[in-house]
Protein backbone atom coordinates (compact mmCIF):
# COMPACT_ATOMS: atom_id res chain seq x y z
CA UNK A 1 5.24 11.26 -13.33
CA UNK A 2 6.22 11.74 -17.19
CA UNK A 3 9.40 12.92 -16.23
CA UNK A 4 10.06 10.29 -14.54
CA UNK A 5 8.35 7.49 -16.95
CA UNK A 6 5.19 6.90 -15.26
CA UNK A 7 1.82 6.46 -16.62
CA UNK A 8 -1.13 4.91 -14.56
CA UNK A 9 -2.99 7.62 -12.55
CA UNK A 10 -5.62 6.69 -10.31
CA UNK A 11 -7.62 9.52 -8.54
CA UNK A 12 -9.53 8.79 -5.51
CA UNK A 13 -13.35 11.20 -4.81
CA UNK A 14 -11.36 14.49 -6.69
CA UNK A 15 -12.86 16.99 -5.08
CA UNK A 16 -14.52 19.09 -8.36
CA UNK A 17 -16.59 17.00 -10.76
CA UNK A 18 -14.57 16.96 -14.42
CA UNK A 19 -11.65 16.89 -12.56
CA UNK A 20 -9.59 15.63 -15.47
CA UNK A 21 -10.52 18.46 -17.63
CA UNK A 22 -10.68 20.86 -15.14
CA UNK A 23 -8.44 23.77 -17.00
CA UNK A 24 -6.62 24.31 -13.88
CA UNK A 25 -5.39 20.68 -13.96
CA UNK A 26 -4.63 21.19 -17.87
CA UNK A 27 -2.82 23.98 -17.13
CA UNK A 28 -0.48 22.57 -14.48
CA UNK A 29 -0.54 18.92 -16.59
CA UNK A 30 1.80 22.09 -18.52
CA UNK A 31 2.98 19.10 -21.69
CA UNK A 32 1.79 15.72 -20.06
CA UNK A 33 -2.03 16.11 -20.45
CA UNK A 34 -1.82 12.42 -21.66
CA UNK A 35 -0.67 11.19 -18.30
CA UNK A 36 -4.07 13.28 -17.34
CA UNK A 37 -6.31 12.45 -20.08
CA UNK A 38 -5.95 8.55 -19.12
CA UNK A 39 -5.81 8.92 -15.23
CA UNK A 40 -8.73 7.03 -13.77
CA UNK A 41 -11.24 8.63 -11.50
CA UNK A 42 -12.93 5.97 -8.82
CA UNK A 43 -15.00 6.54 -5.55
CA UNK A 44 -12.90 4.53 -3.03
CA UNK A 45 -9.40 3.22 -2.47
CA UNK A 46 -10.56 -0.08 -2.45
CA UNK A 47 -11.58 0.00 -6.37
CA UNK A 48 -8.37 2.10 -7.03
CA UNK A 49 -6.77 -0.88 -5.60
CA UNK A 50 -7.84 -3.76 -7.65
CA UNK A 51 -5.49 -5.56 -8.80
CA UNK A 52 -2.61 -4.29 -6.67
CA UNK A 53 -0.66 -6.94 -4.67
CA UNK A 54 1.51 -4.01 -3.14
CA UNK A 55 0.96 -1.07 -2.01
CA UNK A 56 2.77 1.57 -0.53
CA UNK A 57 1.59 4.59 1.56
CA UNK A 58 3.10 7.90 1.88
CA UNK A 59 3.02 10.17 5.05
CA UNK A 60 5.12 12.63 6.98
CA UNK A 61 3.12 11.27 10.10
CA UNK A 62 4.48 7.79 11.22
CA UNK A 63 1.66 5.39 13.10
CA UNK A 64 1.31 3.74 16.41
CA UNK A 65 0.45 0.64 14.30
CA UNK A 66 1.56 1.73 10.73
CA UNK A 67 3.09 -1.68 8.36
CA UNK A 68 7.26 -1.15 8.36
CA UNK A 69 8.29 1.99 7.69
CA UNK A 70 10.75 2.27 4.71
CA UNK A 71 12.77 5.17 2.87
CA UNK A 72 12.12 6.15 -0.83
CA UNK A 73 15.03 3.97 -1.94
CA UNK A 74 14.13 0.84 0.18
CA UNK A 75 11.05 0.99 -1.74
CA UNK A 76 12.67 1.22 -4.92
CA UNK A 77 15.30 -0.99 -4.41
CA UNK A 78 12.41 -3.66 -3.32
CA UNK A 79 10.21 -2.96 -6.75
CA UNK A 80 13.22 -3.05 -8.77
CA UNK A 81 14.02 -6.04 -7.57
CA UNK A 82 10.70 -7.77 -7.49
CA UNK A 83 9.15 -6.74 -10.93
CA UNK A 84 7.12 -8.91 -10.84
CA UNK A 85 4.77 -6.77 -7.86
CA UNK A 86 1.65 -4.37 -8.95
CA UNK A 87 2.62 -2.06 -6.98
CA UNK A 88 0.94 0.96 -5.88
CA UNK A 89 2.27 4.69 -4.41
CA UNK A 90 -0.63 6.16 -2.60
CA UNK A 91 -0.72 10.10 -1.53
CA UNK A 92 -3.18 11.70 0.88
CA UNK A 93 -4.50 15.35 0.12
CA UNK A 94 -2.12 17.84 1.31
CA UNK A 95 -4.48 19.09 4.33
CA UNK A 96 -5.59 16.03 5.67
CA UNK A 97 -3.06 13.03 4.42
CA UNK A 98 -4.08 10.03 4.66
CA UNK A 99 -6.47 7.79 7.06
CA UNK A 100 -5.41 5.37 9.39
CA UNK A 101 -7.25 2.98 8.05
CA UNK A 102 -5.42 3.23 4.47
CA UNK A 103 -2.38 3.44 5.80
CA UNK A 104 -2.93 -0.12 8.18
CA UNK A 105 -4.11 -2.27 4.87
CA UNK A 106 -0.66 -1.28 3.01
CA UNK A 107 2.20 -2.94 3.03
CA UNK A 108 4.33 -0.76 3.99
CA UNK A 109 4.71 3.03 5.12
CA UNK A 110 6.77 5.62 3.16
CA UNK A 111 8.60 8.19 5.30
CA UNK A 112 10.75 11.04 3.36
CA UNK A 113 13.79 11.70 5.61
CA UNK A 114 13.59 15.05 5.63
CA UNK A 115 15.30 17.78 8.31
CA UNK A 116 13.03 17.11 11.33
CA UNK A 117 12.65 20.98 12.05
CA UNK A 118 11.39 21.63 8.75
CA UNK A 119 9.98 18.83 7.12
CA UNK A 120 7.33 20.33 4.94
CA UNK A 121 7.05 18.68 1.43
CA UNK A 122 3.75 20.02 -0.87
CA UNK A 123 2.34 16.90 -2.51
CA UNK A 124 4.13 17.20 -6.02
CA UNK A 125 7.50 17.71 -4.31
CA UNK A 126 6.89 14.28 -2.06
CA UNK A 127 5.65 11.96 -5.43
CA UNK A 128 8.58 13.56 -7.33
CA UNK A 129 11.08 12.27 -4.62
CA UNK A 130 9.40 9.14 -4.97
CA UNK A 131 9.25 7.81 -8.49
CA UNK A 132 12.94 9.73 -9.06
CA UNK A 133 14.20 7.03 -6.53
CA UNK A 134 12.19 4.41 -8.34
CA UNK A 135 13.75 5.11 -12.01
CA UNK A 136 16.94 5.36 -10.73
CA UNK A 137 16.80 1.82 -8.97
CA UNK A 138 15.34 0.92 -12.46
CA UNK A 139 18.06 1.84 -14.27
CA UNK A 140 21.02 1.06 -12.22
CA UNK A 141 19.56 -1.94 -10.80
CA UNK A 142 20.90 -0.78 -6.93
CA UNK A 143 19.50 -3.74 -5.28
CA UNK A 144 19.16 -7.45 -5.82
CA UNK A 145 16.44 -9.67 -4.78
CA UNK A 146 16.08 -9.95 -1.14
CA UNK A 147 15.68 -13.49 -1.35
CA UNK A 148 17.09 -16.34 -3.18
CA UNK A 149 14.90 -19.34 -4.44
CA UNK A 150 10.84 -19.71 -5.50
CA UNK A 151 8.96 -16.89 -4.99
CA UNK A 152 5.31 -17.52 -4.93
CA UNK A 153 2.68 -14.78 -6.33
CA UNK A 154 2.27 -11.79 -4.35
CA UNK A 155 -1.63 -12.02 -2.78
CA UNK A 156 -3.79 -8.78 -3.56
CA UNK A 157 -4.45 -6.54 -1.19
CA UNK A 158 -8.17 -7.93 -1.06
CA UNK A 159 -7.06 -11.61 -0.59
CA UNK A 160 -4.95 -10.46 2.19
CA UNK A 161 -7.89 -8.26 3.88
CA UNK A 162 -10.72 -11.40 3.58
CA UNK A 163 -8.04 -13.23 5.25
CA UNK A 164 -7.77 -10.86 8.19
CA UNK A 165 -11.69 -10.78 8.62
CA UNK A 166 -11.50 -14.68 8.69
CA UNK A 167 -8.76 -15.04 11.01
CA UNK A 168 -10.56 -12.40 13.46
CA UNK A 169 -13.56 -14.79 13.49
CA UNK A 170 -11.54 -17.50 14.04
CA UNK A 171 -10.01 -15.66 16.56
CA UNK A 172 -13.31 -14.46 18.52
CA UNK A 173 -14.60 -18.00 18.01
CA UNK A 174 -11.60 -19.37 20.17
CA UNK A 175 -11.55 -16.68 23.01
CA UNK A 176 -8.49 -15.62 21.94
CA UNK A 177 -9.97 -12.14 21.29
CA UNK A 178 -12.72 -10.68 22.88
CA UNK A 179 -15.06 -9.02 20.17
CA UNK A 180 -16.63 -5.82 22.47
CA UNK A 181 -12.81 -4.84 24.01
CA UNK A 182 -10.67 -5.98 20.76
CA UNK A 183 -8.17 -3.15 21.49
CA UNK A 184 -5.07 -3.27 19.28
CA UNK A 185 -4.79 -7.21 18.51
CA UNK A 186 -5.68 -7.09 14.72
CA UNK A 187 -3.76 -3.53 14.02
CA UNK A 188 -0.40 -5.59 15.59
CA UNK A 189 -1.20 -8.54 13.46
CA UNK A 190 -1.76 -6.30 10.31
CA UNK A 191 1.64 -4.82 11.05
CA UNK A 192 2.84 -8.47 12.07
CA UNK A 193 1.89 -9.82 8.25
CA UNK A 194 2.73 -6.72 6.30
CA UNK A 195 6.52 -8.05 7.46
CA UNK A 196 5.93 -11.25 5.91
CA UNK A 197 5.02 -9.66 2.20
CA UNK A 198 2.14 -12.94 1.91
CA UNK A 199 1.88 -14.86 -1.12
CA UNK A 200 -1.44 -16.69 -2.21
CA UNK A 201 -0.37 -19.70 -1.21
CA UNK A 202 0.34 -18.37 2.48
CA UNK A 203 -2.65 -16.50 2.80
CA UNK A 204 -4.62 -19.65 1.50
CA UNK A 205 -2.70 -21.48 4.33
CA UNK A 206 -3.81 -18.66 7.14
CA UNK A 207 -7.40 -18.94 5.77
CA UNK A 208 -7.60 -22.49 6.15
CA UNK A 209 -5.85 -22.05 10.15
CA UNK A 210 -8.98 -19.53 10.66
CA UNK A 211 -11.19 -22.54 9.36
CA UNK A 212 -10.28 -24.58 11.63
CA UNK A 213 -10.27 -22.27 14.51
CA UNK A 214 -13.69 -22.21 13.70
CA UNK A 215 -14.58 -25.35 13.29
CA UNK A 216 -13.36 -26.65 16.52
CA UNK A 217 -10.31 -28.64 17.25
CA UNK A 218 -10.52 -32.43 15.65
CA UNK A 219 -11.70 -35.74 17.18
CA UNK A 220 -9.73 -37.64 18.79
């Protein structure tokens, strides 16, 4: 991450208490021990997420209903272009990755294109491929905006999850989907959104469709 000119660390359950001055993490820290000394420890990904209107997951393992899957330099090409994103890389632990359920509330999946027949990246190696594409879109500026005009705030990834809990309600409350057999409706419409890269305003709008869909349809 230093090399690289990154700062914010954000550790998720570590599994040794002191983790942060654990003297085998000093040791490998080996010169940045100030990118260590002011990571922040938390106990789920939802308070390591606070604040983050973009997120980003990284796995070898693609998903039946993962959010688009991009390359290292798609990603960096978007966040270079888009500064104005909090934007967050998130890495499993190298034996068990990470959850399905992470993965679906990001915005988009991170694949490394690696040789198919050996495709083995240790954690370091995989976040070192990642923010090297990211300061090198930063400083050569490889890719424009992909869209020309207003662009509205980014919504948090917490605005964008209470609107998915309202618009399944709204959903039940119309028969639309059946709340003991809900299958894979709200995974595909997870995946369906995390296309759209929702603003405030748009989630505000989806909120208010849920409303309604709850509410009943209007007199005539």
């Amino acid at each position: 991450m230093k090399t690289m000119g990154f700062a914010q660390l954000v550790l998720v359950n570590p599994r040794c208490d002191g983790a942060l001055e654990h003297e085998e993490a000093v040791a490998f820290a080996s010169g940045a021990q100030d990118i260590l000394a002011g990571a922040r420890i938390v106990g789920s990904m939802a308070e390591a997420l606070e604040g983050v209107n973009f997120a980003a997951a990284v796995s070898a393992r693609l998903r039946e209903f993962s959010p688009p899957v991009w390359t290292p330099r798609e990603l960096a090409g978007q966040l270079a272009a888009t500064p104005e994103l909090q934007a967050a890389l998130i890495f499993g632990n190298e034996r068990f990755g990470l959850p399905n359920e992470v993965v679906e509330q990001c915005n988009v999946l991170i694949n490394i294109p690696a040789n198919p027949d050996y495709s083995s990246l240790n954690l370091a190696q995989a976040a070192q491929v990642l923010v090297y594409e990211c300061r090198m879109a930063a400083l050569e500026g490889q890719r424009a905006a992909s869209e020309v005009g207003f662009h509205g705030e980014a919504a948090s990834l917490a605005e964008i999850e209470g609107m998915y809990a309202h618009l399944e309600q709204g959903l039940v409350r119309i028969g639309f989907l059946d709340a003991g057999n809900p299958r894979k409706l709200m995974p595909r419409l997870k995946r369906l959104f995390a296309r759209a890269g929702l603003e405030k305003e748009e989630v505000n709008i989806l909120r208010g469709i849920a409303r309604r869909m709850q509410d009943g349809l209007p007199k005539k």
